[in-house]
N, C-alpha and C. Protein backbone atom coordinates (compact mmCIF):
# COMPACT_ATOMS: atom_id res chain seq x y z
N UNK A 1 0.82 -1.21 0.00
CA UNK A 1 0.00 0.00 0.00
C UNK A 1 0.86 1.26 0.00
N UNK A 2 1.97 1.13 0.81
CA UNK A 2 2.62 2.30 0.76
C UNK A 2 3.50 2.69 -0.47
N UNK A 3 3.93 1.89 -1.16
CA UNK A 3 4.72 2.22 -2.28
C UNK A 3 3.53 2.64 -3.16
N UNK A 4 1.96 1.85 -3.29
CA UNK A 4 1.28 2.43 -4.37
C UNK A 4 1.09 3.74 -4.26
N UNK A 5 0.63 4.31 -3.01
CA UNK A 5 0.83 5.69 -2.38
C UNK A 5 1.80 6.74 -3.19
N UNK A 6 2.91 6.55 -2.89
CA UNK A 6 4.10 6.70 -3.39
C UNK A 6 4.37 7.09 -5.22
N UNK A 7 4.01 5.56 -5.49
CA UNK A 7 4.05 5.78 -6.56
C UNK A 7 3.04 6.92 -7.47
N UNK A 8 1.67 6.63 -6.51
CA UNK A 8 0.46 7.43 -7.21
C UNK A 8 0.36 8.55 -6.66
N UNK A 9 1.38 9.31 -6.08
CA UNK A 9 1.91 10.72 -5.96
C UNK A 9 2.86 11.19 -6.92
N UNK A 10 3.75 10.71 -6.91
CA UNK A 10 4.62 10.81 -7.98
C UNK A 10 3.90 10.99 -9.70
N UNK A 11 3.14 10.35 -9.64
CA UNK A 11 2.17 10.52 -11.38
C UNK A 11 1.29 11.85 -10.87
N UNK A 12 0.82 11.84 -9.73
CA UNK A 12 -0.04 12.93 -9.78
C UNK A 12 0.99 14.24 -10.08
N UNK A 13 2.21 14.51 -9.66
CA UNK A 13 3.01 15.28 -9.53
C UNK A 13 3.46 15.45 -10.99
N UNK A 14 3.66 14.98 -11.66
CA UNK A 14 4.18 14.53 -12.85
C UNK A 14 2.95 15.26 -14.08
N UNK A 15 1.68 15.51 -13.48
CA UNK A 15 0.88 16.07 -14.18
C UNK A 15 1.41 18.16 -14.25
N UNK A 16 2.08 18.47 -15.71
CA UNK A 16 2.37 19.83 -15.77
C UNK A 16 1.35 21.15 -15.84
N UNK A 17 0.72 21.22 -14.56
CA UNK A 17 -0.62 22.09 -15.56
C UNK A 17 -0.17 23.71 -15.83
N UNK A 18 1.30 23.91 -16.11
CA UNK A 18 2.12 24.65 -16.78
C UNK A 18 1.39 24.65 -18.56
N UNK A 19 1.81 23.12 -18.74
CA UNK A 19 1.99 22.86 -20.29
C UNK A 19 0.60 22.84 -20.52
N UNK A 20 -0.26 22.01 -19.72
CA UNK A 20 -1.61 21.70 -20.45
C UNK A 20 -2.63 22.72 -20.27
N UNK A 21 -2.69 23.72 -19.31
CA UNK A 21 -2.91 25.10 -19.34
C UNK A 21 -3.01 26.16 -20.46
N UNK A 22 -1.90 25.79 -20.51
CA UNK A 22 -1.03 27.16 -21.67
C UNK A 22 -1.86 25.98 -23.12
N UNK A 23 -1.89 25.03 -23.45
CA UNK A 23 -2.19 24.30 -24.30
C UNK A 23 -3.92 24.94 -24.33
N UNK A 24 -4.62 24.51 -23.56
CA UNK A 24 -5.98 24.73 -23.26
C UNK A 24 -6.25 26.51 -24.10
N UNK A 25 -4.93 27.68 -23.56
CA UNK A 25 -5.71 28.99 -23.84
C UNK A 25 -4.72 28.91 -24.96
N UNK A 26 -4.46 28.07 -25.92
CA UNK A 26 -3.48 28.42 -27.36
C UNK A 26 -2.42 29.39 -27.10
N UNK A 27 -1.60 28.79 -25.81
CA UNK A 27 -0.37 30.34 -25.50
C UNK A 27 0.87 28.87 -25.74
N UNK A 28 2.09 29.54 -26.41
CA UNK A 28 2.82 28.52 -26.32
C UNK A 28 3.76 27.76 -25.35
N UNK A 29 4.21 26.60 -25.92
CA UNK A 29 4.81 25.61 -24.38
C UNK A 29 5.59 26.14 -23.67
N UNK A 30 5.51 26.66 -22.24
CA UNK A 30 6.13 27.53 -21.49
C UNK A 30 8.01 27.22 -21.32
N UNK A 31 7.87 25.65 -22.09
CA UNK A 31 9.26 25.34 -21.79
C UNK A 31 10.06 25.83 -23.10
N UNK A 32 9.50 26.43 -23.92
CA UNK A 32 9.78 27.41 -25.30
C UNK A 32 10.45 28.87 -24.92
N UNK A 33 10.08 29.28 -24.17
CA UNK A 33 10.33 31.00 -23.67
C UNK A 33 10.76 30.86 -22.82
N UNK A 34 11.19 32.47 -22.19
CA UNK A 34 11.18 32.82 -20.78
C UNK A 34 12.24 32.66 -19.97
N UNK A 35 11.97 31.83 -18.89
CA UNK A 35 13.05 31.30 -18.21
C UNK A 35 13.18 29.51 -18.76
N UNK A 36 12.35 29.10 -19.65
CA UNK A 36 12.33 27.68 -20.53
C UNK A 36 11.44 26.56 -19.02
N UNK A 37 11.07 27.30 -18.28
CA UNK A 37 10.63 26.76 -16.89
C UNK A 37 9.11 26.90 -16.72
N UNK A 38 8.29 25.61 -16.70
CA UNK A 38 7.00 25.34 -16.84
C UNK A 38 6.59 25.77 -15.25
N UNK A 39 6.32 27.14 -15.20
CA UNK A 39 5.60 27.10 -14.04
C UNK A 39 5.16 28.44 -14.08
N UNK A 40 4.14 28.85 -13.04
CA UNK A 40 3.39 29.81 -13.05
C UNK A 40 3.86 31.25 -13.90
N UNK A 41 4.94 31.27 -13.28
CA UNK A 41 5.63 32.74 -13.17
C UNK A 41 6.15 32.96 -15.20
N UNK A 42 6.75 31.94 -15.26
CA UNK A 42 6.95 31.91 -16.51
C UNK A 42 5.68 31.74 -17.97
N UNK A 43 4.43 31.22 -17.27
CA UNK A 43 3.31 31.08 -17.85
C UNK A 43 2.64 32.75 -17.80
N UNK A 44 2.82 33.21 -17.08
CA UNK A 44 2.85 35.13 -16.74
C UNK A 44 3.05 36.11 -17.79
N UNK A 45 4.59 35.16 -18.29
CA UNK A 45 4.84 36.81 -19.51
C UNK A 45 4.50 36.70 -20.23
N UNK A 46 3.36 35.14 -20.28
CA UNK A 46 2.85 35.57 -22.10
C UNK A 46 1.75 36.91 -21.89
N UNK A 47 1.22 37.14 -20.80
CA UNK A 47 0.41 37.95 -20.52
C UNK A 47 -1.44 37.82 -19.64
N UNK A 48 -1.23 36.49 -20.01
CA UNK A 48 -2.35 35.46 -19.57
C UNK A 48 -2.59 35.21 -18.17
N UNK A 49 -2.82 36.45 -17.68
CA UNK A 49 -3.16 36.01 -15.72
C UNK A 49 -4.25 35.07 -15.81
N UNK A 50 -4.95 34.57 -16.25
CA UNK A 50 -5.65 33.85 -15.90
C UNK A 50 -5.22 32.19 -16.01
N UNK A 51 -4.65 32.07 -16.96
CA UNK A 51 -3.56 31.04 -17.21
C UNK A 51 -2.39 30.65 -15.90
N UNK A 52 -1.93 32.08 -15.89
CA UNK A 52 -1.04 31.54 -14.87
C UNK A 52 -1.79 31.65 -13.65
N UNK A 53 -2.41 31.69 -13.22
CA UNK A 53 -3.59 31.81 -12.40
C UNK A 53 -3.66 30.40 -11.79
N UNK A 54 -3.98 29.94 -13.10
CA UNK A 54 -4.49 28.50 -12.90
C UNK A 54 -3.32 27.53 -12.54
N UNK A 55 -1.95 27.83 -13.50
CA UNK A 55 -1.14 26.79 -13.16
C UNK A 55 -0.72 26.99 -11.69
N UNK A 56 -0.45 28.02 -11.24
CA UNK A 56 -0.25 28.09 -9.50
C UNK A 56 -1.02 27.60 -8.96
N UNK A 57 -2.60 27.50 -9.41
CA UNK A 57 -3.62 26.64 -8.57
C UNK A 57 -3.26 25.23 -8.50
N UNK A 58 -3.28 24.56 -9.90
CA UNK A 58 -2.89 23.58 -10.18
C UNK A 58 -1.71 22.72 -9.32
N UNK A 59 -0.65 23.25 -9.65
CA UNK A 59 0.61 23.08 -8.90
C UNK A 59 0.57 22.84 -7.95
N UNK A 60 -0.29 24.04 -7.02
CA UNK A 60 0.20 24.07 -5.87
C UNK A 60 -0.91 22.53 -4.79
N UNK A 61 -2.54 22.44 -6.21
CA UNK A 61 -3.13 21.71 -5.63
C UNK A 61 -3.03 20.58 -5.07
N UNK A 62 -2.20 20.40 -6.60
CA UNK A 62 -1.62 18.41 -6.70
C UNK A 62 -0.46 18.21 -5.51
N UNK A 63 0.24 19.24 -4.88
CA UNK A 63 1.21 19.07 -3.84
C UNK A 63 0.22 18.64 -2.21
N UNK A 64 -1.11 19.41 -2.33
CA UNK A 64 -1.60 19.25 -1.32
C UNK A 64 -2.71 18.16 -1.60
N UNK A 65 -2.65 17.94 -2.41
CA UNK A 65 -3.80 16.70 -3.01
C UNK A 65 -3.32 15.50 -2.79
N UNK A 66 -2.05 15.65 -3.43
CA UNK A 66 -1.30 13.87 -3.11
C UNK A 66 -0.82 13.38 -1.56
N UNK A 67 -0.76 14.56 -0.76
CA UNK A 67 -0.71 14.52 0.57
C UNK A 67 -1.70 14.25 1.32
N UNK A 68 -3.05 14.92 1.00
CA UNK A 68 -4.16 14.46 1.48
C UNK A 68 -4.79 13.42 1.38
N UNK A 69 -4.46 13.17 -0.03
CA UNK A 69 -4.86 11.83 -0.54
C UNK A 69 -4.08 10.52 0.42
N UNK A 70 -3.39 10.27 0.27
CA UNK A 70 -2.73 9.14 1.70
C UNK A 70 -3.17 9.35 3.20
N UNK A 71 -3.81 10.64 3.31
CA UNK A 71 -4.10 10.79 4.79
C UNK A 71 -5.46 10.07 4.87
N UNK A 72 -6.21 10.32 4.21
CA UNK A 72 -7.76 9.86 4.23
C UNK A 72 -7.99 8.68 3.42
N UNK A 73 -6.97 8.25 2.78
CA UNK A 73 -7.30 6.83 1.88
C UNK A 73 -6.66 5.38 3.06
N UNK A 74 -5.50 6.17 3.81
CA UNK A 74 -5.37 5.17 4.65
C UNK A 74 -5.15 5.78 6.19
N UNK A 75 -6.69 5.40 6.81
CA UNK A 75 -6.33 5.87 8.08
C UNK A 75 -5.79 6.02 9.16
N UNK A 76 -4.67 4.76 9.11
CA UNK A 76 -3.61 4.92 9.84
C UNK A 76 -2.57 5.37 9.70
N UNK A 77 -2.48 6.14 8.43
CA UNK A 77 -1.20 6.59 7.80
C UNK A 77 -0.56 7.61 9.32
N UNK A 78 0.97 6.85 8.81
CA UNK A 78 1.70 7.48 9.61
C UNK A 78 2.76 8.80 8.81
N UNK A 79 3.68 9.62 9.98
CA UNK A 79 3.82 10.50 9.57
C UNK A 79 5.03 10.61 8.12
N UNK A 80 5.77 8.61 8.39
CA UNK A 80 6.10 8.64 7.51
C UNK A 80 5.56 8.21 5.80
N UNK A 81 4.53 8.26 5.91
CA UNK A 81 3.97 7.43 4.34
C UNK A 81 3.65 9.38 3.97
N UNK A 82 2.59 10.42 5.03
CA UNK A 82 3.12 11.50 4.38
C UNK A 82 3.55 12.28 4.07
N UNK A 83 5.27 11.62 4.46
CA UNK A 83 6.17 12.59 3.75
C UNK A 83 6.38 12.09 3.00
N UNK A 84 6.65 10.70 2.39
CA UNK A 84 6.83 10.23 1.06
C UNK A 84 5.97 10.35 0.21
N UNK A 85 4.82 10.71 0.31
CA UNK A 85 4.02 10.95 -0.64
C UNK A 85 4.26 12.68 -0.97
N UNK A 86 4.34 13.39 0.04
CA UNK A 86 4.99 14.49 -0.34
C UNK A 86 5.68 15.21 -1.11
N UNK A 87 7.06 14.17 -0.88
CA UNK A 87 8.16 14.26 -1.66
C UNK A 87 8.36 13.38 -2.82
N UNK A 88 7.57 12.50 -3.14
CA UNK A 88 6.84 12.12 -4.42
C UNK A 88 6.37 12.71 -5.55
N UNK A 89 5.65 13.65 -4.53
CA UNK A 89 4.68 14.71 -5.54
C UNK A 89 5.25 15.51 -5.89
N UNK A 90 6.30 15.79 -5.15
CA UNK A 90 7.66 16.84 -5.39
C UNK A 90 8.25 16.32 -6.49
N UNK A 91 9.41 15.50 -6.32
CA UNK A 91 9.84 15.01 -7.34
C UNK A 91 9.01 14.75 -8.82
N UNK A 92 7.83 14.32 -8.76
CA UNK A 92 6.97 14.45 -9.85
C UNK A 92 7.13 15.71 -10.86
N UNK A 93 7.01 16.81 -9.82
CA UNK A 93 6.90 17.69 -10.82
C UNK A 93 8.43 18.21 -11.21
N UNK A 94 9.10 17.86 -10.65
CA UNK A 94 10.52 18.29 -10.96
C UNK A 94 10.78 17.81 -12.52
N UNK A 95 10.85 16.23 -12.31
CA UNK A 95 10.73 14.97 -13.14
C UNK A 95 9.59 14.64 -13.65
N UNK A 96 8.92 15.27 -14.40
CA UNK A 96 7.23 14.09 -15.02
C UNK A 96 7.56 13.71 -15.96
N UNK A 97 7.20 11.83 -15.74
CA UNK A 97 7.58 11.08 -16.80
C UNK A 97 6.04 11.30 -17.90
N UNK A 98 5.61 11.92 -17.67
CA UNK A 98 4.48 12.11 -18.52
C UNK A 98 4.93 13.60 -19.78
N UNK A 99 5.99 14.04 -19.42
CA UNK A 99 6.59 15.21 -19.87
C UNK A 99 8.09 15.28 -19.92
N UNK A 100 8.53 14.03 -20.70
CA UNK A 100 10.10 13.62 -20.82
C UNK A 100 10.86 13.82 -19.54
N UNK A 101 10.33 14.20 -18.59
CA UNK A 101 10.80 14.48 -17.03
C UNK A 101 11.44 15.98 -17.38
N UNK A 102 10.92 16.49 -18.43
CA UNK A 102 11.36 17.99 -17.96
C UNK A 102 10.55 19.30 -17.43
N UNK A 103 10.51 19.21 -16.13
CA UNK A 103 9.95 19.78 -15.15
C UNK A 103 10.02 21.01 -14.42
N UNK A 104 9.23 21.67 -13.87
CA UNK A 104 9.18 22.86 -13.06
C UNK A 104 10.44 23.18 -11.80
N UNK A 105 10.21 24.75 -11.27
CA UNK A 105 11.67 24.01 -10.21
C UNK A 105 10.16 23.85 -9.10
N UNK A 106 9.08 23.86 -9.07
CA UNK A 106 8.23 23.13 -7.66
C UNK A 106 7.91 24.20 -6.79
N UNK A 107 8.17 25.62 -6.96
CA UNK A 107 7.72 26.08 -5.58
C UNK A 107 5.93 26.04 -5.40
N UNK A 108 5.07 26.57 -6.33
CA UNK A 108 3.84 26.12 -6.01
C UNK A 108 3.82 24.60 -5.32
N UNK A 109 4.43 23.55 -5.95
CA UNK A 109 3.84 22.09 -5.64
C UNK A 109 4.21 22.15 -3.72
N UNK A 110 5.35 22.69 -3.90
CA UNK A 110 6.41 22.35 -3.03
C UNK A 110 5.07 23.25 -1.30
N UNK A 111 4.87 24.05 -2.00
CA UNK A 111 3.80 25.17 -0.78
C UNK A 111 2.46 24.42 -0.55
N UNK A 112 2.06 23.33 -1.74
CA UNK A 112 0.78 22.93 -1.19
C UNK A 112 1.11 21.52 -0.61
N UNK A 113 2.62 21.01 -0.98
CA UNK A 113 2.99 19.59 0.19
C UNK A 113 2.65 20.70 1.57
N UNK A 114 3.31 21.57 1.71
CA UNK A 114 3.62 22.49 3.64
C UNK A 114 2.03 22.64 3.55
N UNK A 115 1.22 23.01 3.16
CA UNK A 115 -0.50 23.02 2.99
C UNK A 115 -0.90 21.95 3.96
N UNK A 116 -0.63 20.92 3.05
CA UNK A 116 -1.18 19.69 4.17
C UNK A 116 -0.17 18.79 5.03
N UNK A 117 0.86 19.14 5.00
CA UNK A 117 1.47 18.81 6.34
C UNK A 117 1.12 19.72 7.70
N UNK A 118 1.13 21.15 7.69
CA UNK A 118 0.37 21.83 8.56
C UNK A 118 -0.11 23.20 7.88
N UNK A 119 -1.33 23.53 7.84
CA UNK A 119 -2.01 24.88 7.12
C UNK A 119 -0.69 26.04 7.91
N UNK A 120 -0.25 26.02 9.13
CA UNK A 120 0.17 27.44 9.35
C UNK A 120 1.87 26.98 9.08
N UNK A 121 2.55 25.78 8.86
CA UNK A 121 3.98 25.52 8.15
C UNK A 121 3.54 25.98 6.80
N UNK A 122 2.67 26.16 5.69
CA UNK A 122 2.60 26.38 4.63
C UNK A 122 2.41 27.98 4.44
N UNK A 123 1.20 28.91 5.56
CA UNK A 123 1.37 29.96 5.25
C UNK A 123 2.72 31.16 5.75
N UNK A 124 3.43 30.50 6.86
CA UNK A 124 4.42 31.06 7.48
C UNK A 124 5.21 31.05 6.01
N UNK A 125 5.43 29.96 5.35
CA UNK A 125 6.33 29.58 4.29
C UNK A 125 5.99 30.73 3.66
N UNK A 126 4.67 30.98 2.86
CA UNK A 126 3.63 31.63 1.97
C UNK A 126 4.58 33.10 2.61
N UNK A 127 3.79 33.37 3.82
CA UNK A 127 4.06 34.87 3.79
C UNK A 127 5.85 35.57 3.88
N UNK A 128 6.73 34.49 4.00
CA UNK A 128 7.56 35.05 3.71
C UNK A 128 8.17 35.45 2.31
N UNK A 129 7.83 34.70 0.91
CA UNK A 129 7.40 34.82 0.36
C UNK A 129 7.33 35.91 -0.70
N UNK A 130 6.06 35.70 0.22
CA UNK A 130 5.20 37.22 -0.37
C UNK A 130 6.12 38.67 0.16
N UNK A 131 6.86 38.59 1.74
CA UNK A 131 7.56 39.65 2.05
C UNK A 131 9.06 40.04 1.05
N UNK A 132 9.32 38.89 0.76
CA UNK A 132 11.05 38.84 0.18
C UNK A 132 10.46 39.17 -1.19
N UNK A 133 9.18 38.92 -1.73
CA UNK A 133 8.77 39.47 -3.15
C UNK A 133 8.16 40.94 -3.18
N UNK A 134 7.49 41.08 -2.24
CA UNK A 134 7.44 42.71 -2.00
C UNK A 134 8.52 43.62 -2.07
N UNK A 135 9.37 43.09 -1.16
CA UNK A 135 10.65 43.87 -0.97
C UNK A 135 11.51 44.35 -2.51
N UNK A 136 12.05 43.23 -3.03
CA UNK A 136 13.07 42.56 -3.73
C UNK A 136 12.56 42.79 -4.93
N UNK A 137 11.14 42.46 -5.17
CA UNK A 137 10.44 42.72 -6.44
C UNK A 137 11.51 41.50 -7.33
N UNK A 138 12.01 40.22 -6.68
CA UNK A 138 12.81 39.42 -7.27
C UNK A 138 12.13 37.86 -6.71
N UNK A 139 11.11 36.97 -7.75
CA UNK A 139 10.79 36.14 -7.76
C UNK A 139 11.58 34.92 -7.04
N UNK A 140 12.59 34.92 -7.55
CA UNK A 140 13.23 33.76 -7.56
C UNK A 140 14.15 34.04 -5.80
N UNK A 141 14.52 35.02 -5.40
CA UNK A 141 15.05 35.27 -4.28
C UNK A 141 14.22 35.29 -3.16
N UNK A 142 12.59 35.70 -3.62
CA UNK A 142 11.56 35.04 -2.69
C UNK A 142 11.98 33.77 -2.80
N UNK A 143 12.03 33.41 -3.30
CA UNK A 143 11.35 31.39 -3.25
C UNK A 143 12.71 30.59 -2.69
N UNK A 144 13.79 31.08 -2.87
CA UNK A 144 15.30 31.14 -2.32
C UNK A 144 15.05 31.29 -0.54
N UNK A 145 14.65 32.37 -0.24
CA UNK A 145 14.87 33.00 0.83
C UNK A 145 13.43 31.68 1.86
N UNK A 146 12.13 31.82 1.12
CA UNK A 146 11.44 31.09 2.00
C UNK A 146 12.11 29.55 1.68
N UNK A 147 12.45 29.08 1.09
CA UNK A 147 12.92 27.62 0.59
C UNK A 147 13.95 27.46 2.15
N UNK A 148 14.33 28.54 2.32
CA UNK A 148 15.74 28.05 3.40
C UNK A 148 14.99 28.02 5.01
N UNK A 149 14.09 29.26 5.01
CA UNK A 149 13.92 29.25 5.67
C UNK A 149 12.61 28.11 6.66
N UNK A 150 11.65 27.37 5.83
CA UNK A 150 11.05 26.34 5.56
C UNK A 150 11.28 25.27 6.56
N UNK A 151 12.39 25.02 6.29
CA UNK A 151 13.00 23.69 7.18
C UNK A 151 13.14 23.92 8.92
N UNK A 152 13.44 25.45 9.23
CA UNK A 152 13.36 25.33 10.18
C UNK A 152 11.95 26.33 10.59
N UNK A 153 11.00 26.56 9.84
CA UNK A 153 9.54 26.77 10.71
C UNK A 153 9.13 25.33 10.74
N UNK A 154 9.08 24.36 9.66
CA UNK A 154 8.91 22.90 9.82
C UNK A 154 9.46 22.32 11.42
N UNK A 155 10.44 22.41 12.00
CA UNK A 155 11.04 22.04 12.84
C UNK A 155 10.21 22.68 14.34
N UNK A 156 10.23 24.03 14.20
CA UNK A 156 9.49 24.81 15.30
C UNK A 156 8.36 24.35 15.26
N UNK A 157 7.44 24.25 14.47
CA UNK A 157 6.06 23.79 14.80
C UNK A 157 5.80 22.55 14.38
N UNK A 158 6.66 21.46 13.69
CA UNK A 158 6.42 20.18 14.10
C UNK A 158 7.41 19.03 14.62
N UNK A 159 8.40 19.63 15.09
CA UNK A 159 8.98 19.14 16.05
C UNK A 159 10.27 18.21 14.81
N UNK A 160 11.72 18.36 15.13
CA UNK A 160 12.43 17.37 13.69
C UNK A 160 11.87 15.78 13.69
N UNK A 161 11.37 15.36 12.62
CA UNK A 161 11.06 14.32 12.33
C UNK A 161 11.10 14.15 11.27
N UNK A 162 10.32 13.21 10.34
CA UNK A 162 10.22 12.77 9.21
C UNK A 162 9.55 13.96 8.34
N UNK A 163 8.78 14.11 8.66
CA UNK A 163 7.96 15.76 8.08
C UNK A 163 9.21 16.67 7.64
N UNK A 164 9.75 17.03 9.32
CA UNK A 164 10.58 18.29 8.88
C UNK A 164 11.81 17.84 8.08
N UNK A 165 12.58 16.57 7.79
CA UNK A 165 13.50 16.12 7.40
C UNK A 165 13.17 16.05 5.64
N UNK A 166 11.91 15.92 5.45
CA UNK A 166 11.32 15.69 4.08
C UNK A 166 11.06 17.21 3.71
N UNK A 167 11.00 18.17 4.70
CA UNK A 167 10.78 19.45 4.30
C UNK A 167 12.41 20.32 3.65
N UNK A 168 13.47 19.70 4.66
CA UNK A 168 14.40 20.22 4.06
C UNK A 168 15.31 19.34 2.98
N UNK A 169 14.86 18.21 2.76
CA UNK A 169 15.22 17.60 1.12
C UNK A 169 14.17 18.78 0.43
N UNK A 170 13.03 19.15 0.67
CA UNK A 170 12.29 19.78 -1.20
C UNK A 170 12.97 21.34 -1.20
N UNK A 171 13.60 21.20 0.14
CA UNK A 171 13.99 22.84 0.12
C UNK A 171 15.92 22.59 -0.14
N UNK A 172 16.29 21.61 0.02
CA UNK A 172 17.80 21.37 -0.84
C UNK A 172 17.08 21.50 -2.42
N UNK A 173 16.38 20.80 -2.52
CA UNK A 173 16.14 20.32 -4.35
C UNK A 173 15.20 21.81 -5.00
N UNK A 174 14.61 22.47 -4.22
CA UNK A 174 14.38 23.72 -4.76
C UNK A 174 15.26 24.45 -4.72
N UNK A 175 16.58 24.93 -3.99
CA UNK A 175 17.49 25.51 -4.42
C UNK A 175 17.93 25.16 -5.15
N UNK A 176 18.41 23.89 -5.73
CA UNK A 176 19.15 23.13 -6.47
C UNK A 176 18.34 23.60 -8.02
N UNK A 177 17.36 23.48 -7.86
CA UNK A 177 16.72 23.82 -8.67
C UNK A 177 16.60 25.20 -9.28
N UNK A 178 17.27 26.02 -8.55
CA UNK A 178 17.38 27.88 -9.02
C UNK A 178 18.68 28.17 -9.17
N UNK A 179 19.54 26.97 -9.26
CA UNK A 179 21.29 27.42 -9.52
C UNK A 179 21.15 28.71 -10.48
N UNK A 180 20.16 28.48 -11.28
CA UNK A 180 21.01 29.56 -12.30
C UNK A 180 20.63 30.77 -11.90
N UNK A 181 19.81 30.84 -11.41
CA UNK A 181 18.99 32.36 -10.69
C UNK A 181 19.90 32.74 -9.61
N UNK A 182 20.57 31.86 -8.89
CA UNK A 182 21.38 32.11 -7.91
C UNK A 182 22.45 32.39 -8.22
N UNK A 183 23.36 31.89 -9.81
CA UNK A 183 24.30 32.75 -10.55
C UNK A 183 23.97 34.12 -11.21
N UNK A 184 22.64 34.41 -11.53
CA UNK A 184 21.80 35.72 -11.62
C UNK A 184 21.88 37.11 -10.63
N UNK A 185 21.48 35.91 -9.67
CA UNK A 185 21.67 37.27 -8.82
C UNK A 185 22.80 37.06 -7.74
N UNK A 186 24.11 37.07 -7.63
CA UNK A 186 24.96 37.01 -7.62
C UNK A 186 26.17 38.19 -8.60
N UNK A 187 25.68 37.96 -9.93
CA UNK A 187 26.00 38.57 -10.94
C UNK A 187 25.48 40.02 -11.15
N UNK A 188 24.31 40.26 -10.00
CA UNK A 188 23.07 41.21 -10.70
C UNK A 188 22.46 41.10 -11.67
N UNK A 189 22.32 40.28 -12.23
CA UNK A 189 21.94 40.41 -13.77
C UNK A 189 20.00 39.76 -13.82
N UNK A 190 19.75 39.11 -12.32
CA UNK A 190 18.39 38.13 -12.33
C UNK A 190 17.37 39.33 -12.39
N UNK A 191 16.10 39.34 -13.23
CA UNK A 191 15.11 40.00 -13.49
C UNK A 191 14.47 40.39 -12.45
N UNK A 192 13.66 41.64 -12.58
CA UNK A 192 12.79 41.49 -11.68
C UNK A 192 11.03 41.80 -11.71
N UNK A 193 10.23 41.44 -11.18
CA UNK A 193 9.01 40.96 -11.32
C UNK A 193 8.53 42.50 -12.06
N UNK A 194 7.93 42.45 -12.94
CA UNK A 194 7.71 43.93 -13.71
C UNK A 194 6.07 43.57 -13.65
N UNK A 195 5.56 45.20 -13.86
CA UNK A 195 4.04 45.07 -13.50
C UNK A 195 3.18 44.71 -14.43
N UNK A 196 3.24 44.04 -15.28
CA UNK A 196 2.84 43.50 -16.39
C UNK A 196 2.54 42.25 -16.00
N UNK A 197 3.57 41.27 -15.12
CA UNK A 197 3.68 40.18 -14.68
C UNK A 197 3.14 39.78 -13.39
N UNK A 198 2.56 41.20 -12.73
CA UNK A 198 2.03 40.87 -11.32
C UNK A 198 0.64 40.37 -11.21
N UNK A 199 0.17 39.81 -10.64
CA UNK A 199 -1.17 39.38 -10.56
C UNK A 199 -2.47 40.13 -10.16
């Protein structure tokens, strides 16, 4: 049971609603433009808030969907089946074998796993966020800045365990995942959120 879990997080994760989004309103494959990165922000500059609208919904749903989903399908689930389903759903979207495995870097997916591991680990995550993107007016240094910091609100309010240990693998693999933004801004050279692109 637990590997099917597992496994049937991982496919859910693996679903891009980047690509099939942008497919749906005739805008082209987000992994074509931009930053070549299927996810909300990049679904943005075609101009389509409603599009990218959706893929942040999307994203962020299937992170809290595949988590929920193991909580209520098996009622004894313990705390370790959901973090592997978690980080399943994570990896999914990093990797979807439904999409040659070329994937998003996860911060929506990655905010609706912290969703249903605890509603206030996900918005603490959320509102920092939103502060380092206010500030910075620099996308990717939000998602940098809450990514690090993640692991240890995980820790404060659920104590280190399997949860918080699975919280700071998606927050290694989401940095890992912004190397180049992190040679960006380093360099000065990383964009910043222009009002065209705001929601």
């Amino acid at each position: 049971m637990t590997i099917l879990f597992i496994f049937l997080a991982y496919l859910i994760g693996s679903i891009s609603f980047a690509v099939l989004v942008s497919r749906a309103f005739g805008l082209p494959d987000p992994r074509s433009y931009g930053s070549h990165n299927p996810g909300a922000t990049n679904v943005l500059r075609t101009g389509k808030k409603a599009a990218a609208i959706l893929t942040l919904l999307g994203d962020a749903t299937k992170g809290w969907g595949a988590v929920t989903l193991a909580k209520f399908a098996v009622p004894d689930a313990g705390a370790a089946l959901l973090a592997a389903a978690g980080l399943a759903v994570f990896i999914g979207h990093l990797f979807p074998v439904f999409f040659r495995f070329q994937g998003g870097k996860g911060v929506a997916t990655a905010l609706g796993v912290l969703l249903a591991f605890s509603p206030w680990l996900g918005l603490s995550v959320l509102g920092m966020w939103i502060t380092v993107a206010v500030v910075s007016k620099i996308s990717s240094l939000a998602a940098l800045v809450a990514a690090i910091c993640a692991p240890f609100f995980a820790t404060g309010m659920l104590g280190w365990g399997v949860q918080a240990a699975t919280v700071a693998v998606i927050a290694a693999l989401l940095v890992w995942r912004h190397k180049t933004n992190i040679q960006k801004l380093l360099a000065g050279t990383e964009g910043k959120i222009k009002p065209a692109e705001k929601f």
